[in-house]
PDB file of N, CA and C in Angstrom:
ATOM      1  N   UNK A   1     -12.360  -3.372   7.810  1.00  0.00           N
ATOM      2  CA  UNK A   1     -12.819  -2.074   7.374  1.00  0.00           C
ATOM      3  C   UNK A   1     -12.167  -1.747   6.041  1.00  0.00           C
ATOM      4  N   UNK A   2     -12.979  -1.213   5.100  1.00  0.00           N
ATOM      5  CA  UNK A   2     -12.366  -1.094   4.001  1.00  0.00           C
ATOM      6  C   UNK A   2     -11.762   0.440   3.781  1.00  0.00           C
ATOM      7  N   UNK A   3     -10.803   0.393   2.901  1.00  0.00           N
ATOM      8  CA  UNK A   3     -10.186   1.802   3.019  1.00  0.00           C
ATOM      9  C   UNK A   3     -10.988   2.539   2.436  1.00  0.00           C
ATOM     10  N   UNK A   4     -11.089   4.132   2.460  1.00  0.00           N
ATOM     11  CA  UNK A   4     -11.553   5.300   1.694  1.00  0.00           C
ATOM     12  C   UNK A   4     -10.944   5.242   0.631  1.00  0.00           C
ATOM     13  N   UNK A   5     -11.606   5.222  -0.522  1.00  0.00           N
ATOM     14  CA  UNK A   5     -11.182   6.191  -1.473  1.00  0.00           C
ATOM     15  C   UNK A   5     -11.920   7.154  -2.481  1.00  0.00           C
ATOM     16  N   UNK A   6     -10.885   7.962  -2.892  1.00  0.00           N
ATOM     17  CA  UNK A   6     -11.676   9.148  -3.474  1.00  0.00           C
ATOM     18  C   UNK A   6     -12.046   8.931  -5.032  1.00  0.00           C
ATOM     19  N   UNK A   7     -13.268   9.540  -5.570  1.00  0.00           N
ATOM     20  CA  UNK A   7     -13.614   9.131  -6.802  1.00  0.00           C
ATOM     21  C   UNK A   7     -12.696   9.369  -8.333  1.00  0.00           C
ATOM     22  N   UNK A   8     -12.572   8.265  -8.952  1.00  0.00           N
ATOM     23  CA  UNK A   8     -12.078   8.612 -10.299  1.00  0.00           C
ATOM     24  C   UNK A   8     -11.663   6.996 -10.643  1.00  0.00           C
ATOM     25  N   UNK A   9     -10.330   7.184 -11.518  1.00  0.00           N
ATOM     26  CA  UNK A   9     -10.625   5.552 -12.204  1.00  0.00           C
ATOM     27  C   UNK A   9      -9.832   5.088 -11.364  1.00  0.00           C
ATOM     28  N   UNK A  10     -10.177   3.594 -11.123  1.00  0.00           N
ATOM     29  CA  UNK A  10      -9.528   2.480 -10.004  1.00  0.00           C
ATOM     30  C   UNK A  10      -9.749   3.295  -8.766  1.00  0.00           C
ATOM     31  N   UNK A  11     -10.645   4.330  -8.184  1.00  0.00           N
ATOM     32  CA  UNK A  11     -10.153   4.701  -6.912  1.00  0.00           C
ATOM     33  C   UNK A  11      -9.605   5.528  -6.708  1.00  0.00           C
ATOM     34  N   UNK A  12      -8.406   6.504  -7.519  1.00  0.00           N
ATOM     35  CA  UNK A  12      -7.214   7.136  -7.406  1.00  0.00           C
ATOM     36  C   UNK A  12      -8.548   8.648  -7.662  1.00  0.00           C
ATOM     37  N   UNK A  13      -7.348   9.539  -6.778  1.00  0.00           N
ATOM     38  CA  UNK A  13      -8.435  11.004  -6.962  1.00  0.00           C
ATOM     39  C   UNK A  13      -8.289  11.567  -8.571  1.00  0.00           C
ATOM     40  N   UNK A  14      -9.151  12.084  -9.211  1.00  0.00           N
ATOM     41  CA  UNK A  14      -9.676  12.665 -10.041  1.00  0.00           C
ATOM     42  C   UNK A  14      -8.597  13.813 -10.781  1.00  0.00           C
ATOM     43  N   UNK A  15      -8.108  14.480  -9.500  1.00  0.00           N
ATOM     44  CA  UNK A  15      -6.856  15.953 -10.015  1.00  0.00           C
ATOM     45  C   UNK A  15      -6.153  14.788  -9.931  1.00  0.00           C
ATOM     46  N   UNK A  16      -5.005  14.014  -8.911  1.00  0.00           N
ATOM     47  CA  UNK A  16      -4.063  13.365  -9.568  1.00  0.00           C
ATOM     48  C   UNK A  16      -3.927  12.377 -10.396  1.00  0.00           C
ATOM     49  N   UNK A  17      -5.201  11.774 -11.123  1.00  0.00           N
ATOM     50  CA  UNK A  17      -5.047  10.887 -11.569  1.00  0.00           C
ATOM     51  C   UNK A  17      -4.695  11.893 -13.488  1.00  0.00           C
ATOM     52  N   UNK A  18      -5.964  12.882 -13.365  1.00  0.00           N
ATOM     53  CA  UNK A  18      -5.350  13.577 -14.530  1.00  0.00           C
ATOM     54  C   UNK A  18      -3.724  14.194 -14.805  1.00  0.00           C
ATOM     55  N   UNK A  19      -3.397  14.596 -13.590  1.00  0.00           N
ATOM     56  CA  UNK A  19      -1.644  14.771 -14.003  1.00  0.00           C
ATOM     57  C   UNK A  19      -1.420  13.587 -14.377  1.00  0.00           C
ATOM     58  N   UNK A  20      -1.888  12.095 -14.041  1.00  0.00           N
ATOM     59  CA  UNK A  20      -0.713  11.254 -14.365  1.00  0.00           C
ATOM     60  C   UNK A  20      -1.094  10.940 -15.879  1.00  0.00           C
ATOM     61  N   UNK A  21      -2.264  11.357 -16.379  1.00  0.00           N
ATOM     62  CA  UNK A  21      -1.913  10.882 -17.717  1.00  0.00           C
ATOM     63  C   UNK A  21      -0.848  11.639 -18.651  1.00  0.00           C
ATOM     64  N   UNK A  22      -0.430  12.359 -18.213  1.00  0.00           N
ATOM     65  CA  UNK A  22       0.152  13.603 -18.725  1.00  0.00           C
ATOM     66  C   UNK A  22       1.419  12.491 -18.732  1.00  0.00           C
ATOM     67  N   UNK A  23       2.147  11.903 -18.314  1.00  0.00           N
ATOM     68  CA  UNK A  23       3.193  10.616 -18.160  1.00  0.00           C
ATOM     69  C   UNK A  23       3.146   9.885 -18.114  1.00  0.00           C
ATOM     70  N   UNK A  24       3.797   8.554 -18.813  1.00  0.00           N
ATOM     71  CA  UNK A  24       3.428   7.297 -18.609  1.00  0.00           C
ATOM     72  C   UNK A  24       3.891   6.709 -17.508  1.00  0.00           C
ATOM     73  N   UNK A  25       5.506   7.567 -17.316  1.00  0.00           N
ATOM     74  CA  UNK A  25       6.049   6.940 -15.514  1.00  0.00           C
ATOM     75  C   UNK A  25       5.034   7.772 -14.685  1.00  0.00           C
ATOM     76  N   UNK A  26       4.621   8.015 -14.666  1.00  0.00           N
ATOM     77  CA  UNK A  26       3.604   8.411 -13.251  1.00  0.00           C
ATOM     78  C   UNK A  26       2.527   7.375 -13.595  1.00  0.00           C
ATOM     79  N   UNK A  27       2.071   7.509 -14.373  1.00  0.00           N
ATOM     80  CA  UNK A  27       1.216   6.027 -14.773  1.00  0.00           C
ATOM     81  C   UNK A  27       1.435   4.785 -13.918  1.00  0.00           C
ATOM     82  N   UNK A  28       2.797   4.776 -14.093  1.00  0.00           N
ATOM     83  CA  UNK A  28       2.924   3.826 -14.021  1.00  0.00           C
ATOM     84  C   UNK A  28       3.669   3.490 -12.522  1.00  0.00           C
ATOM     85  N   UNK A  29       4.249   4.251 -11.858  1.00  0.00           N
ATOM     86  CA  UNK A  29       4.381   4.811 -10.603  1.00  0.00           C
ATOM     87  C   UNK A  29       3.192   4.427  -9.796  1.00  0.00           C
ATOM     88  N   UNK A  30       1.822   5.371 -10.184  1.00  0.00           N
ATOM     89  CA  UNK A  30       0.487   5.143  -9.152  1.00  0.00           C
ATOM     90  C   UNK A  30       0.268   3.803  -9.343  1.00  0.00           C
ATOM     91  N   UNK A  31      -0.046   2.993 -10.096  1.00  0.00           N
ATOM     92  CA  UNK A  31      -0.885   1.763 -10.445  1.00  0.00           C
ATOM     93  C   UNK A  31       0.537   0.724  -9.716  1.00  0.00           C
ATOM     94  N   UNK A  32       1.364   0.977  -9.679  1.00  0.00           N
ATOM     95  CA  UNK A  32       2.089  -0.237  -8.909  1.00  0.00           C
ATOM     96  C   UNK A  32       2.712   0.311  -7.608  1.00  0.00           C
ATOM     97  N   UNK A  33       2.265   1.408  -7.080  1.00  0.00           N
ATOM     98  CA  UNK A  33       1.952   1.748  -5.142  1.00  0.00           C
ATOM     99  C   UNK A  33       0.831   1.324  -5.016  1.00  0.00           C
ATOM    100  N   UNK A  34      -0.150   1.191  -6.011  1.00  0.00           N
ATOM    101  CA  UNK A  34      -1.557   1.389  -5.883  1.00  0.00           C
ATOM    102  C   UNK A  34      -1.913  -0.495  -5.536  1.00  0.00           C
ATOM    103  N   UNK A  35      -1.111  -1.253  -6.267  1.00  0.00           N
ATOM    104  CA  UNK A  35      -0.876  -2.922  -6.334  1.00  0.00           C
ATOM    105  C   UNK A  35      -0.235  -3.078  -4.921  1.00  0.00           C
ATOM    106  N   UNK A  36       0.623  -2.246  -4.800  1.00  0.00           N
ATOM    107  CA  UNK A  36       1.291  -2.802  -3.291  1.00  0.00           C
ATOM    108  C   UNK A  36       0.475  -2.477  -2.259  1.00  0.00           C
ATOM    109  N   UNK A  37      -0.042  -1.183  -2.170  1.00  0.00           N
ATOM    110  CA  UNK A  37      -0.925  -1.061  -1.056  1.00  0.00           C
ATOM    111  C   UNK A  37      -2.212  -2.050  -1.072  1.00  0.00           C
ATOM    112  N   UNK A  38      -2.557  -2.702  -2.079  1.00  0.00           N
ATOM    113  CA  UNK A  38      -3.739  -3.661  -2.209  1.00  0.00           C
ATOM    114  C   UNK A  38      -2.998  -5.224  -1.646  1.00  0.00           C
ATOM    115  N   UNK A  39      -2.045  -5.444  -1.888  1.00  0.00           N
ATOM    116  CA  UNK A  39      -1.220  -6.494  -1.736  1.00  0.00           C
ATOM    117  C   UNK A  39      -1.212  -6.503   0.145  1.00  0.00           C
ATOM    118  N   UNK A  40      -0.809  -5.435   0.490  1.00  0.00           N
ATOM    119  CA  UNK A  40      -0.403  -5.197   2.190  1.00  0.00           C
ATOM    120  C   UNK A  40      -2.059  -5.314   2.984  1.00  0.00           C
ATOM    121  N   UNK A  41      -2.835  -5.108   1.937  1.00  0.00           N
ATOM    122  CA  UNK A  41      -4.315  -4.837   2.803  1.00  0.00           C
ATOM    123  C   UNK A  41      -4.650  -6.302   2.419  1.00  0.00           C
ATOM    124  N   UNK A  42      -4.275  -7.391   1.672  1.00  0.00           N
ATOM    125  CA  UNK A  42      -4.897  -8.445   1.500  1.00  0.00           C
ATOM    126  C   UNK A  42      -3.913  -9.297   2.816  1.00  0.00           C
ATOM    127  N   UNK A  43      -2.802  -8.884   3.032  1.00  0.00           N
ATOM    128  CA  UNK A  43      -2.072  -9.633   4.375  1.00  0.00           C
ATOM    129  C   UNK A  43      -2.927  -9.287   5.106  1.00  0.00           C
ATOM    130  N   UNK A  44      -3.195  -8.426   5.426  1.00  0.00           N
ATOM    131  CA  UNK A  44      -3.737  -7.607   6.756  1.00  0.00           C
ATOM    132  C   UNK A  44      -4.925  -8.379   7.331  1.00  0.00           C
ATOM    133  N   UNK A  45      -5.920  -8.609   5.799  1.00  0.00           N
ATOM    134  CA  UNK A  45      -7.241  -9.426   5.982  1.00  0.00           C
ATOM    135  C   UNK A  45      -6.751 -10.612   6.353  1.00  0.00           C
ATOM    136  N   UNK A  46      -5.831 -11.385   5.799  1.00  0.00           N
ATOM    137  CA  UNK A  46      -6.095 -12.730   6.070  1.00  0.00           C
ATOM    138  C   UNK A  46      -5.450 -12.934   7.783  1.00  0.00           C
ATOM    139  N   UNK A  47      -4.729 -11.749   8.135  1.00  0.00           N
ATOM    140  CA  UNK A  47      -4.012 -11.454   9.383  1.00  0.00           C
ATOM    141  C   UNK A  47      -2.506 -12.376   9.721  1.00  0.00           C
ATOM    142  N   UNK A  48      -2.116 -12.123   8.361  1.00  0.00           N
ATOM    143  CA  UNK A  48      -0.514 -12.342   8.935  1.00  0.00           C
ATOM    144  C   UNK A  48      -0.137 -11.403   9.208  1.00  0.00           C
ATOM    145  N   UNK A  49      -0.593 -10.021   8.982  1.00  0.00           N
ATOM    146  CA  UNK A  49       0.124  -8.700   9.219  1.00  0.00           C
ATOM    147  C   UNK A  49      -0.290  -8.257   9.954  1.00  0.00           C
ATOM    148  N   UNK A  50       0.061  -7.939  11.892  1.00  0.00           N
ATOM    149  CA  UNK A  50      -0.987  -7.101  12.452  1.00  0.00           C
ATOM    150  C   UNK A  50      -0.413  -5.463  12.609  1.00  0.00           C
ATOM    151  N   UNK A  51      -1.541  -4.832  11.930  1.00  0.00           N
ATOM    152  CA  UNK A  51      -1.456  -3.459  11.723  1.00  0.00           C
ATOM    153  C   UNK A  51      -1.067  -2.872  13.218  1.00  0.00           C
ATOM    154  N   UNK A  52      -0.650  -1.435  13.388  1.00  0.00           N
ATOM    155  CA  UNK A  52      -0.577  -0.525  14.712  1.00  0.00           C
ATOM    156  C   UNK A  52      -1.770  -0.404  14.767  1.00  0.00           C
ATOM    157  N   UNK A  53      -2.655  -0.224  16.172  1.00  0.00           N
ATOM    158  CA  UNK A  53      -3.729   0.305  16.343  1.00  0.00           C
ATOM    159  C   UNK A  53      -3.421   1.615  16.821  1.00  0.00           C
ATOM    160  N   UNK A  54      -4.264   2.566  16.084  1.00  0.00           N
ATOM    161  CA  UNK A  54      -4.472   4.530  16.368  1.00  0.00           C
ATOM    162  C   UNK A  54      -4.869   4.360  17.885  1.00  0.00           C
ATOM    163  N   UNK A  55      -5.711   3.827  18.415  1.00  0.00           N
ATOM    164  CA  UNK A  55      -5.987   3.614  19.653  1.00  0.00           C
ATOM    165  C   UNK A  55      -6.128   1.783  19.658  1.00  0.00           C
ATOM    166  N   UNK A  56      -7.329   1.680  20.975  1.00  0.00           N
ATOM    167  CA  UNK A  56      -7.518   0.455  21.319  1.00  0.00           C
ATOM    168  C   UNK A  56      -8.772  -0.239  20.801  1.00  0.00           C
ATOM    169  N   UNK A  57      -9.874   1.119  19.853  1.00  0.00           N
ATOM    170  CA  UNK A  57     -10.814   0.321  18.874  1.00  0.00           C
ATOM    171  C   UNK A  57     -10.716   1.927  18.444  1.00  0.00           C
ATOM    172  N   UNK A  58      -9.405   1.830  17.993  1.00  0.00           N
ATOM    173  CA  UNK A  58      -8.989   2.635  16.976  1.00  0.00           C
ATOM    174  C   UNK A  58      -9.038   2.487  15.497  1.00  0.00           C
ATOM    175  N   UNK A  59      -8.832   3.396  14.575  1.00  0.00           N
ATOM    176  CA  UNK A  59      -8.204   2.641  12.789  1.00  0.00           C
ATOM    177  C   UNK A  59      -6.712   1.488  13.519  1.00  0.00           C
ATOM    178  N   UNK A  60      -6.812   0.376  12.139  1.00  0.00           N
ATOM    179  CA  UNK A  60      -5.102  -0.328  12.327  1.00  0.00           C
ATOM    180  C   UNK A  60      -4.546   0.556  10.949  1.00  0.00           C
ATOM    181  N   UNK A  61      -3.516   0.948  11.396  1.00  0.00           N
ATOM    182  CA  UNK A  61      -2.588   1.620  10.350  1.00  0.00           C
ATOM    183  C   UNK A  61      -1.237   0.302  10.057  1.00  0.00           C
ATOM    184  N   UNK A  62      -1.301  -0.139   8.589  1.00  0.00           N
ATOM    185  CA  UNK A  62      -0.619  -0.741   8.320  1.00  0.00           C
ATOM    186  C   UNK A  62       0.312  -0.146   7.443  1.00  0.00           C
ATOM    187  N   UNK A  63       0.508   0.916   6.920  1.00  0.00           N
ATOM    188  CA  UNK A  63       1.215   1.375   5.874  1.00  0.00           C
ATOM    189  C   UNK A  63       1.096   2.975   5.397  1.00  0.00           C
ATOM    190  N   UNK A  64       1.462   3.928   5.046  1.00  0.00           N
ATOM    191  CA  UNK A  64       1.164   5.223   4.892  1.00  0.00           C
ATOM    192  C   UNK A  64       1.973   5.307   3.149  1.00  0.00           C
ATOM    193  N   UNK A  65       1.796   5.544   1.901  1.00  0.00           N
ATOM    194  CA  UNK A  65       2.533   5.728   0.764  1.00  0.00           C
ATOM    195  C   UNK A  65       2.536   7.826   0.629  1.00  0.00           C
ATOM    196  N   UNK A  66       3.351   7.695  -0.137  1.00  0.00           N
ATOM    197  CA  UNK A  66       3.610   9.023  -0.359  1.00  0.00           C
ATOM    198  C   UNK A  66       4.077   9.010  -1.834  1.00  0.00           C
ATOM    199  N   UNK A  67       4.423   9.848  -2.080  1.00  0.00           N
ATOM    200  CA  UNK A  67       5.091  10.229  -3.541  1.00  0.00           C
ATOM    201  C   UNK A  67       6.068   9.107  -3.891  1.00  0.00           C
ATOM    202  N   UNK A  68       7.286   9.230  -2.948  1.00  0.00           N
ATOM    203  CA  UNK A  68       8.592   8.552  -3.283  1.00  0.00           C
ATOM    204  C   UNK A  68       9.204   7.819  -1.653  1.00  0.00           C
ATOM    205  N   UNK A  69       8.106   7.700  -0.884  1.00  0.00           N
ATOM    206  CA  UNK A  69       8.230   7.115   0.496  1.00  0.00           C
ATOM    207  C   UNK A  69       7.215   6.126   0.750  1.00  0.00           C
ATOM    208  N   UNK A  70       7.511   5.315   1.671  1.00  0.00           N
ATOM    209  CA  UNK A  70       6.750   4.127   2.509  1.00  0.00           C
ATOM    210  C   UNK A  70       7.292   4.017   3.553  1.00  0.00           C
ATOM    211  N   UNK A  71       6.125   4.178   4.106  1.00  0.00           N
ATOM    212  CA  UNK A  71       6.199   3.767   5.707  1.00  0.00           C
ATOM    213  C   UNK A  71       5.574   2.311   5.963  1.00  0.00           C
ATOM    214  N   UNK A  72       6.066   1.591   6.676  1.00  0.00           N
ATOM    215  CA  UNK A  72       5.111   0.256   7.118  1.00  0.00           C
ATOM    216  C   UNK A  72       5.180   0.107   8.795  1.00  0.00           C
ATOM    217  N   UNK A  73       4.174  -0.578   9.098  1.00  0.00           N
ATOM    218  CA  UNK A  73       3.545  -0.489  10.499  1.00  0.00           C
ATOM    219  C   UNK A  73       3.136  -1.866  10.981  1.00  0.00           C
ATOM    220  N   UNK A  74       3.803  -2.938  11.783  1.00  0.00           N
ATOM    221  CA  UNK A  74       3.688  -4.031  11.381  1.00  0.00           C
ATOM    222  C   UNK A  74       4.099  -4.348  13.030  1.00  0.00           C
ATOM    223  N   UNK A  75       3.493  -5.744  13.722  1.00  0.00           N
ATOM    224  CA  UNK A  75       3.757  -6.020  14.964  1.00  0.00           C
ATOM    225  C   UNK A  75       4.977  -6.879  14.367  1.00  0.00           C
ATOM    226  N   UNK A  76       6.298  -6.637  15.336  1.00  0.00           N
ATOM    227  CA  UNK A  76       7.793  -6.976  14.908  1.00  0.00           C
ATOM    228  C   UNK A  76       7.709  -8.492  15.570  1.00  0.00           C
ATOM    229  N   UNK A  77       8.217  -9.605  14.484  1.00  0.00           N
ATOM    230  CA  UNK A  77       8.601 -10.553  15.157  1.00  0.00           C
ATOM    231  C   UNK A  77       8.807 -11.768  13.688  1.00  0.00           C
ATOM    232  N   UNK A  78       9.739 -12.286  13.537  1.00  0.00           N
ATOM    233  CA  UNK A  78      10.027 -12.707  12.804  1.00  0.00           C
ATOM    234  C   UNK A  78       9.109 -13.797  11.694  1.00  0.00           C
ATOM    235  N   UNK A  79       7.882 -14.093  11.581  1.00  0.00           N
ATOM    236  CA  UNK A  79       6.752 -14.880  10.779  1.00  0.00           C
ATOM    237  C   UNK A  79       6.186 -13.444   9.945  1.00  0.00           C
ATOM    238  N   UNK A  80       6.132 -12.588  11.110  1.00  0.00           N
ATOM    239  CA  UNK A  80       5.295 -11.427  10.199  1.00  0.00           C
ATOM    240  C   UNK A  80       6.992 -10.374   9.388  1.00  0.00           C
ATOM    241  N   UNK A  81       8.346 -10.624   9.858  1.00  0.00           N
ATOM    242  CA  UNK A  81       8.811  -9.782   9.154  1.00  0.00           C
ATOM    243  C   UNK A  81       9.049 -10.750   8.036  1.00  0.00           C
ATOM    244  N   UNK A  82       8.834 -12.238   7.922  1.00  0.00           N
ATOM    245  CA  UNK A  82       9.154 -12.520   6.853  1.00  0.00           C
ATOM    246  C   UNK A  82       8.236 -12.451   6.012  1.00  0.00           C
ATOM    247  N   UNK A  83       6.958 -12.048   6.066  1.00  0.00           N
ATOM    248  CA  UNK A  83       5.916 -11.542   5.336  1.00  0.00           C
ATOM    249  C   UNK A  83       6.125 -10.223   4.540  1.00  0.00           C
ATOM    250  N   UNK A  84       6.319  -9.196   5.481  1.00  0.00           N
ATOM    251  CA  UNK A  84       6.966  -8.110   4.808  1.00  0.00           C
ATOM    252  C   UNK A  84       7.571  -7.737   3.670  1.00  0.00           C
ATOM    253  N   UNK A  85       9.086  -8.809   4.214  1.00  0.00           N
ATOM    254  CA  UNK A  85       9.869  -9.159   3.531  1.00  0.00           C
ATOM    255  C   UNK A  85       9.493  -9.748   1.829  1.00  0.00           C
ATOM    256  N   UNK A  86       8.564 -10.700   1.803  1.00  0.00           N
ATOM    257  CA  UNK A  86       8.111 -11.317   0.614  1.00  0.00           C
ATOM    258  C   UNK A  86       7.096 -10.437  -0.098  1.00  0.00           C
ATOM    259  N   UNK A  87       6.641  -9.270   0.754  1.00  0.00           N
ATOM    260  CA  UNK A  87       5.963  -8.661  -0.097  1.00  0.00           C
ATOM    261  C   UNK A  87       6.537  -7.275  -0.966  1.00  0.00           C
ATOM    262  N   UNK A  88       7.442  -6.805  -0.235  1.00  0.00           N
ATOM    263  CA  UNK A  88       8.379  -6.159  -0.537  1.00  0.00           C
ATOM    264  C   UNK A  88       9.733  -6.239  -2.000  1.00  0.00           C
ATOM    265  N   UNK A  89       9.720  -8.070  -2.283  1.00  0.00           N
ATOM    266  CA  UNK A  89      10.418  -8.522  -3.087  1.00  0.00           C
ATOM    267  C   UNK A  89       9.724  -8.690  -4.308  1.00  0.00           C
ATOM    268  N   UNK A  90       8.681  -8.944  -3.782  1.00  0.00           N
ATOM    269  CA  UNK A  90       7.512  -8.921  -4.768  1.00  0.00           C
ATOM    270  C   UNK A  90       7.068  -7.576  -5.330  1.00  0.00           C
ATOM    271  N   UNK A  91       7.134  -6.840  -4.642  1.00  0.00           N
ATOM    272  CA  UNK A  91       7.140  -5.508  -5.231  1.00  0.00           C
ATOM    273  C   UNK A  91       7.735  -4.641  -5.996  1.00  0.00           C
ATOM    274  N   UNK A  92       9.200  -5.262  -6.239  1.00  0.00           N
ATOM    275  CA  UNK A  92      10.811  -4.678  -6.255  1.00  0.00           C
ATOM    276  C   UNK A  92      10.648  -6.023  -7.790  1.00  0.00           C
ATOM    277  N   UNK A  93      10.072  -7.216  -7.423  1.00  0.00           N
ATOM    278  CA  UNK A  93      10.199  -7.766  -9.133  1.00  0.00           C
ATOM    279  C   UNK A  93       9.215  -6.825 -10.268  1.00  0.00           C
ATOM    280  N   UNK A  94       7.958  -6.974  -9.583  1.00  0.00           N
ATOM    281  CA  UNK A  94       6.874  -5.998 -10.284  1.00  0.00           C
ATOM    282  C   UNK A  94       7.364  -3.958 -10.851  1.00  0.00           C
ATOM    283  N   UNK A  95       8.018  -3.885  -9.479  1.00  0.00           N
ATOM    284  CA  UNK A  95       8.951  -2.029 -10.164  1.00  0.00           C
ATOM    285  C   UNK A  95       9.837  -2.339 -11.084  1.00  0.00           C
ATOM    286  N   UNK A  96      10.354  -3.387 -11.141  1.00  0.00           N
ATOM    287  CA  UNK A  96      12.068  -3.349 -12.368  1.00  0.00           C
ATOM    288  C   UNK A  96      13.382  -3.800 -11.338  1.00  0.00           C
ATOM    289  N   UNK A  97      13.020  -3.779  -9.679  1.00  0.00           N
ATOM    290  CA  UNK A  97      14.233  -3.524  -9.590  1.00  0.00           C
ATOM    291  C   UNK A  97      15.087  -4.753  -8.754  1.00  0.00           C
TER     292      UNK A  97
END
């Protein structure tokens, strides 16, 4: 199932995407949550990652982003945390940090 998103450029909504031009770190902030959450949904497809199910033919919730938070949602067991793990590092080379 593919995710919702709301109209404007790449996907991102329309009011926040105009604050972010107003900054280049917010710029640049959205477009690399925006890479990771695309990154976590391409595990998901190929199914190394199995998402929480909301119910039992529920949505799978793999991840929730926020401003300056992440949540991840992931069946625990060591093949899939080392997935995590690599995507997470990968994420942390791509931020700076």
């Amino acid at each position: 199932m593919a995710p919702l998103k709301a109209h404007g450029p790449d996907g991102l909504h329309a009011k926040a995407w105009s604050t972010a031009r107003r900054s280049p770190l917010t710029i640049f902030i959205f477009l690399t949550m925006e890479r990771l959450g695309h990154a976590i949904r391409n595990v998901v497809d190929v199914g190394s990652w199995i998402p929480l199910l909301m119910a039992r033919s529920g949505l799978p919730l793999s991840h929730l982003l926020f401003a300056d938070d992440l949540i991840l949602y992931a069946k625990a067991d060591l093949t899939r945390d080392q997935n995590v793990s690599s995507i997470l590092s990968e994420f942390g080379k791509h931020s700076g940090h």
